[in-house]
Protein backbone atom coordinates (compact mmCIF):
# COMPACT_ATOMS: atom_id res chain seq x y z
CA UNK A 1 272.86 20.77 23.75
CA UNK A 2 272.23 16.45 24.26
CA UNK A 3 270.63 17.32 27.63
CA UNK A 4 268.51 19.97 26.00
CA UNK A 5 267.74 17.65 23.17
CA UNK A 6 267.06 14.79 25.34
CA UNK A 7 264.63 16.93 27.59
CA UNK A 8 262.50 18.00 24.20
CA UNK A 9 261.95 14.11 23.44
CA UNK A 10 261.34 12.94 26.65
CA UNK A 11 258.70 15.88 26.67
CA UNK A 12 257.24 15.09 23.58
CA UNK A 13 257.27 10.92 24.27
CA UNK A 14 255.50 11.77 27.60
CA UNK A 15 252.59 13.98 26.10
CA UNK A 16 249.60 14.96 28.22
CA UNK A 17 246.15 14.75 26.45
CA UNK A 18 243.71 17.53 26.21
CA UNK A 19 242.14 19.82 23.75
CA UNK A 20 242.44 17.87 20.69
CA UNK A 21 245.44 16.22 21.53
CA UNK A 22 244.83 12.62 22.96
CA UNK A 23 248.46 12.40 24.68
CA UNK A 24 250.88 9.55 24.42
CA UNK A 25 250.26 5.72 24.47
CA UNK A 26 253.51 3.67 25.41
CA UNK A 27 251.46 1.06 24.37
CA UNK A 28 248.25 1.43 22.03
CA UNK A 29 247.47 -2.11 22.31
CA UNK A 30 246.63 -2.08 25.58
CA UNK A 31 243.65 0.25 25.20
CA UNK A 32 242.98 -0.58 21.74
CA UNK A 33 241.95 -3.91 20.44
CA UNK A 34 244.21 -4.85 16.90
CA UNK A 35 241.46 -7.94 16.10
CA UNK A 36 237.87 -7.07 15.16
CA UNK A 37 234.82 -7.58 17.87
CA UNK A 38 231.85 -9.16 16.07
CA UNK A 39 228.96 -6.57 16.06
CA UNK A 40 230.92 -4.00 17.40
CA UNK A 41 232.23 -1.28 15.14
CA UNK A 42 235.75 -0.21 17.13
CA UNK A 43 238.25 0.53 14.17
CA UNK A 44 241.64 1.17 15.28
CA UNK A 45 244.47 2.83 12.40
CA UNK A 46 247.12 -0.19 14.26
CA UNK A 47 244.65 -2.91 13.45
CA UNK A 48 245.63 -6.16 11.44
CA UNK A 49 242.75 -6.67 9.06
CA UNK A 50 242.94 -4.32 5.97
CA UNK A 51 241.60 -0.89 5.59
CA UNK A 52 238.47 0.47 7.19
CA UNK A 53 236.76 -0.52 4.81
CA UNK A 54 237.09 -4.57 5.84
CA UNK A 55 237.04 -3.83 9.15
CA UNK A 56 233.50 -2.34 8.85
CA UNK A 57 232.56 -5.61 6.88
CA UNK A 58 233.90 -7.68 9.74
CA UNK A 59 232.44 -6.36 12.06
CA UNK A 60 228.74 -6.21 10.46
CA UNK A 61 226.36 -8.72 12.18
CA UNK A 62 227.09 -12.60 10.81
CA UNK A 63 224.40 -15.27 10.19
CA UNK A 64 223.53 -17.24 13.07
CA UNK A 65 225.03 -20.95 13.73
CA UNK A 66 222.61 -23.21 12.84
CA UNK A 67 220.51 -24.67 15.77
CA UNK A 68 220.58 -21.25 17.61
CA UNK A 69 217.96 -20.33 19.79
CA UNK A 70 216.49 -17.02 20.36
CA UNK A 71 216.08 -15.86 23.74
CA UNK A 72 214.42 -12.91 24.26
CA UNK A 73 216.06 -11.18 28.21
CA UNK A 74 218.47 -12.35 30.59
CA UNK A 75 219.37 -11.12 34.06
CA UNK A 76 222.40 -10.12 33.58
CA UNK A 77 222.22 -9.08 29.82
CA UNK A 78 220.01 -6.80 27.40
CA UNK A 79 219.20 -9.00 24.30
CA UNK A 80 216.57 -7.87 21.47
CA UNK A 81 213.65 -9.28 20.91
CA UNK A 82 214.47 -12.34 18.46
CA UNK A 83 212.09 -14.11 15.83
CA UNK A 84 210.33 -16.83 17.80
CA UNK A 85 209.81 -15.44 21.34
CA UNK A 86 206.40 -13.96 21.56
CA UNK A 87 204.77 -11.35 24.48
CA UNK A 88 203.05 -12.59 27.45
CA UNK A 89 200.43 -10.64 28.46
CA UNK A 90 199.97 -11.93 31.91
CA UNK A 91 202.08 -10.62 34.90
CA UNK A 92 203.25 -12.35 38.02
CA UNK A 93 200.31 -12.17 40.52
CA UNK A 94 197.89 -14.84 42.03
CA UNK A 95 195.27 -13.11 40.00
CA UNK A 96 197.06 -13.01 36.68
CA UNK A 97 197.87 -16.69 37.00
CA UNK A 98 194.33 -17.91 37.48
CA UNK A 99 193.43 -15.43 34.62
CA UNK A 100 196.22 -17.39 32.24
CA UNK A 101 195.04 -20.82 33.76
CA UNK A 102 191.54 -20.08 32.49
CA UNK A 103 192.77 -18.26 29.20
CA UNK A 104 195.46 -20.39 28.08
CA UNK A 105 194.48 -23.37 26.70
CA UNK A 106 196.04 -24.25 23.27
CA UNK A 107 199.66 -25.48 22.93
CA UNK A 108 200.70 -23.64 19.65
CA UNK A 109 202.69 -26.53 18.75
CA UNK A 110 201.72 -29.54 17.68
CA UNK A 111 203.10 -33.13 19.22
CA UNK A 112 205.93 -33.95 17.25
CA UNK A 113 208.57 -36.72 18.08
CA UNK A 114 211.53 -34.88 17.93
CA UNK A 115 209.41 -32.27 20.51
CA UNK A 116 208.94 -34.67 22.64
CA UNK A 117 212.74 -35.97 22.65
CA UNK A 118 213.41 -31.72 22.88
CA UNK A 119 211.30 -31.59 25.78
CA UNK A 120 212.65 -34.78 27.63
CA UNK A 121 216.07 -33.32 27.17
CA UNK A 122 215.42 -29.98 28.85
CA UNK A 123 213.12 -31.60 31.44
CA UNK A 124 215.66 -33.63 32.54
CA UNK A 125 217.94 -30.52 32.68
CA UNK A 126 215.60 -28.12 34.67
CA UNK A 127 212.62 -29.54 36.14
CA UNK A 128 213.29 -33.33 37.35
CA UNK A 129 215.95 -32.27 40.29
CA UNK A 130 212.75 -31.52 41.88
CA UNK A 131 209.48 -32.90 39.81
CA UNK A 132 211.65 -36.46 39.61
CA UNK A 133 211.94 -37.59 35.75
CA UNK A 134 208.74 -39.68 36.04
CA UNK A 135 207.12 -36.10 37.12
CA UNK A 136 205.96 -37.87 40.37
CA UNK A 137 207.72 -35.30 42.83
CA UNK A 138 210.32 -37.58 43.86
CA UNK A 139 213.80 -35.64 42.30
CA UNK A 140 216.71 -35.50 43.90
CA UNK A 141 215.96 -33.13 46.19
CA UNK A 142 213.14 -34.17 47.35
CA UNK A 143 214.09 -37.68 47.66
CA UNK A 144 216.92 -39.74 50.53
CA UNK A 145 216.21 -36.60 52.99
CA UNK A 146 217.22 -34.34 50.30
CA UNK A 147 217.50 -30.77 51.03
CA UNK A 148 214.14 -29.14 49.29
CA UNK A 149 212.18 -27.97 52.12
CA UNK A 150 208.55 -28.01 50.56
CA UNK A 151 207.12 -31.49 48.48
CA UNK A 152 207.55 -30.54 45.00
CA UNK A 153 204.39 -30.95 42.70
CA UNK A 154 203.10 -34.66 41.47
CA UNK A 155 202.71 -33.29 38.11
CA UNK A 156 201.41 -36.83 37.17
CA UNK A 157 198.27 -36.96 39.30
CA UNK A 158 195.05 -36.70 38.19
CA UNK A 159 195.03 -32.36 39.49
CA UNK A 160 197.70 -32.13 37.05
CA UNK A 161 196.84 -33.97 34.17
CA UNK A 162 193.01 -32.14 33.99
CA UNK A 163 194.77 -28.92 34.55
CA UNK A 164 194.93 -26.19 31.10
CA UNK A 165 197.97 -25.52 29.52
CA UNK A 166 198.28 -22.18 31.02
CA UNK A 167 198.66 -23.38 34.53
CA UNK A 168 202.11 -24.93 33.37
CA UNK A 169 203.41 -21.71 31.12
CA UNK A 170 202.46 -19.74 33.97
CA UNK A 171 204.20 -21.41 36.26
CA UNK A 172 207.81 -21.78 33.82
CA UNK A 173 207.22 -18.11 32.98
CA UNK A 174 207.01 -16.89 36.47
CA UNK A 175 208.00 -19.63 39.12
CA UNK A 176 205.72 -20.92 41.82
CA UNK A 177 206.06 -21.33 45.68
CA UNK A 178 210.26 -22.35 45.92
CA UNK A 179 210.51 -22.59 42.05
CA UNK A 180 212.16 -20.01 40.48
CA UNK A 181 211.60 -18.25 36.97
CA UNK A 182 212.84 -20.35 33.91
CA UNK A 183 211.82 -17.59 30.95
CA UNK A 184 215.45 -16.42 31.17
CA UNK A 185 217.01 -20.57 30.79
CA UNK A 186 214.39 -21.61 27.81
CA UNK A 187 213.13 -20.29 24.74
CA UNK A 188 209.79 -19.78 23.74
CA UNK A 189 209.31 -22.68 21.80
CA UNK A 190 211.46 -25.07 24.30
CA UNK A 191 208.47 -24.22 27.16
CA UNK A 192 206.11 -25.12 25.08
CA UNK A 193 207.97 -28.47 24.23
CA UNK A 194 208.67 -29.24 28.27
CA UNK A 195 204.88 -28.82 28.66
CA UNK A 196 204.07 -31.59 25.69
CA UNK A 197 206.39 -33.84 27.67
CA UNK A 198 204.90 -33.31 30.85
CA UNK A 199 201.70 -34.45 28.71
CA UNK A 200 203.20 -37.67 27.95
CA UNK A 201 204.71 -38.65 31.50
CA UNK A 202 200.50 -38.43 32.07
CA UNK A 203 199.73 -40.34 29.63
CA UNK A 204 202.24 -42.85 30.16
CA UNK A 205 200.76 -43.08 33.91
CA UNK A 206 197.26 -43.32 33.04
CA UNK A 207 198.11 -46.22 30.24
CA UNK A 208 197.46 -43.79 26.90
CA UNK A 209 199.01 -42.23 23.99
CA UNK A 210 200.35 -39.34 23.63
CA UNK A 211 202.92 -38.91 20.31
CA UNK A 212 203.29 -37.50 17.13
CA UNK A 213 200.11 -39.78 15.84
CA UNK A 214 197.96 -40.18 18.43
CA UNK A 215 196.71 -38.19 21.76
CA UNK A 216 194.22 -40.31 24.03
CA UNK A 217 195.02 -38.39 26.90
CA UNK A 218 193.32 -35.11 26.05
CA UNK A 219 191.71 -33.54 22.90
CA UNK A 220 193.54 -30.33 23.78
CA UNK A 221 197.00 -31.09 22.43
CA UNK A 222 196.89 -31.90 18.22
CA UNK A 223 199.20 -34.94 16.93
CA UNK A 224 201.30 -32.97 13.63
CA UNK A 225 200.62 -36.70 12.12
CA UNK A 226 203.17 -37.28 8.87
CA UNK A 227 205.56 -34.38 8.64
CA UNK A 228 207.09 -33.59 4.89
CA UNK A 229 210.48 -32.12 4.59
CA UNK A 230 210.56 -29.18 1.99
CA UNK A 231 213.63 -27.75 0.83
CA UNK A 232 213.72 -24.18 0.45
CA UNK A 233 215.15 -22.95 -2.67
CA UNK A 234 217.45 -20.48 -2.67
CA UNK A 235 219.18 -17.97 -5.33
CA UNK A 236 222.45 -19.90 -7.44
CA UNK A 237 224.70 -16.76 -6.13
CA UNK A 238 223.52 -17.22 -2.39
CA UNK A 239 226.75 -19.40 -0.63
CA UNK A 240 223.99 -20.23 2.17
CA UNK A 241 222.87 -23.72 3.40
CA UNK A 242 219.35 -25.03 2.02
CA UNK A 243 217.72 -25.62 5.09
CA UNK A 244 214.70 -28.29 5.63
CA UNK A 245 211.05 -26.94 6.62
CA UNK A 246 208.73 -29.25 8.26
CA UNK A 247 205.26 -29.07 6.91
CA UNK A 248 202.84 -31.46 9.07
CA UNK A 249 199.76 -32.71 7.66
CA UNK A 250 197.81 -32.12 11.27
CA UNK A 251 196.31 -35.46 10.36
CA UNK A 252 195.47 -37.08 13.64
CA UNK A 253 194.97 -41.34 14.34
CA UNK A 254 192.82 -40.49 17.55
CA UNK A 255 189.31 -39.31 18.06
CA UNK A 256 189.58 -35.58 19.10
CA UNK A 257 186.55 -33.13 17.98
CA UNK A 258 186.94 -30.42 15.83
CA UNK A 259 187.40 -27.03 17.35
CA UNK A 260 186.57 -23.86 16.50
CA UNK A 261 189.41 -21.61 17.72
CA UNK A 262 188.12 -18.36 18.04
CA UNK A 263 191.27 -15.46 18.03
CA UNK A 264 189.43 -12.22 18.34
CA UNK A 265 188.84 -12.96 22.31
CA UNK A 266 186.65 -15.87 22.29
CA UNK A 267 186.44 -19.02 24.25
CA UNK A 268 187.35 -22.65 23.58
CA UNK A 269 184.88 -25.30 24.00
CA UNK A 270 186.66 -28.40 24.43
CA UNK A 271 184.74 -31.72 25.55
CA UNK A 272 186.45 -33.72 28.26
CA UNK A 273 188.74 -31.91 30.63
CA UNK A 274 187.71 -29.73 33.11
CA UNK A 275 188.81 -26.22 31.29
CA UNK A 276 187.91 -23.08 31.15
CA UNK A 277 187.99 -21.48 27.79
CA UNK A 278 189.47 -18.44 26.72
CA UNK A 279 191.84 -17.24 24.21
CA UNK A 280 195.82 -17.63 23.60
């Protein structure tokens, strides 16, 4: 009668699945997580934080940290399009990038200080191992019989300085030559920052300005002049941070024309460099 007993339980214990009948799990928690997964709804009847009811709230989609930047793809990883990155109609092809050279001309952002500082930053980071921090092709491996096998470009020299914004996006967007892609390493904005500091290494070679005041080197690039910090205002039951909102005046110390910037397909005329106009 034990033996017979025994034999029922151990049957019972050692349950196979099918039908409706999931089987036995010696131990749960080894296939089922007991903590909540941010963004993931996996509720599971041994978890440790209240009914199902809190564990859908947990696992709802949080408020970002503050400071965190968008980025639209990875390599490795699917991510959703995220306010701030924007669609680039240009694909990677010889013809496409003279066709975003020639198109591309306005930075959307204006020169700001803390850009710039942005900009040295991830400069630094990504692009002076090769370009050299001055920009004057001497990084590190380039330089002391370093290993890169093809002269990285002066992107001081006068070719450089005279060429359009585009010919840099391009270029981040889709690599050139030896350089890789860096769309998948910086955000949208953060490109467009790199590209206002690779203005200033030029202008800091030629002996001009270039800052949140005053541009001498081009009258491409706008100077956001004196900036204004707005608090938003925000409901008394909302437990959320005010957050600061830079409104720039766009007043500018320098002499730079006035532009008409035609968005419906039309060209840019701007005085001065060699560009081609086109739209952004």
């Amino acid at each position: 009668m034990v033996m017979a007993v025994a034999v029922i339980l151990m049957m019972q214990s050692c349950q196979q699945p099918g039908g409706d009948i999931t089987g036995s799990e010696f131990m749960p928690d080894m296939g089922h997580s007991i903590a909540y997964e941010a963004n993931y709804y996996n509720y599971y009847y041994n978890n440790t934080w209240g009914s199902e009811e809190d564990y859908y709230k947990f696992a709802q989609p949080k408020l970002p940290v503050n400071g965190t930047v968008p980025r639209q793809s990875s390599r490795t990883i699917s991510i959703p399009t995220a306010p701030g990155s924007q669609p680039y109609y240009y694909t990677d092809s010889e013809d496409e990038r003279t066709r975003a050279t020639a198109e591309v001309i306005d930075n959307p952002y204006t020169i700001t200080d803390a850009g710039l500082a942005r900009g040295k930053d991830l400069y630094n980071t990504f692009c002076a191992i090769c370009h050299g921090e001055k920009g004057d092709g001497n990084g590190y491996l380039a330089r002391d019989g370093g290993a890169y096998p093809v002269a990285p470009a002066v992107l001081i020299s006068d070719e450089f300085t005279a060429a359009s914004n585009g010919r840099f996006y391009h270029s981040i967007m889709f690599g050139k030559n030896l350089m890789g892609s860096y769309k998948d390493k910086i955000s949208y904005e953060e490109r467009w920052q790199v590209i206002h500091y690779i203005r200033s290494l030029q202008a800091k070679e030629k002996k001009m300005v270039y800052n949140q005041f005053t541009n001498t080197l081009n009258n491409v690039d706008r100077p956001a002049g004196v900036i204004r910090q707005v608090a938003e205002v925000h409901d008394d039951n909302d437990n959320e941070d005010h957050h600061g909102v830079d409104e720039s005046d766009h007043h500018s110390h320098s002499d730079h024309d006035s532009k008409e910037h035609d968005h419906d397909g039309g060209s840019h005329d701007h005085d001065g460099d060699d560009h081609d106009g086109g739209n952004h």
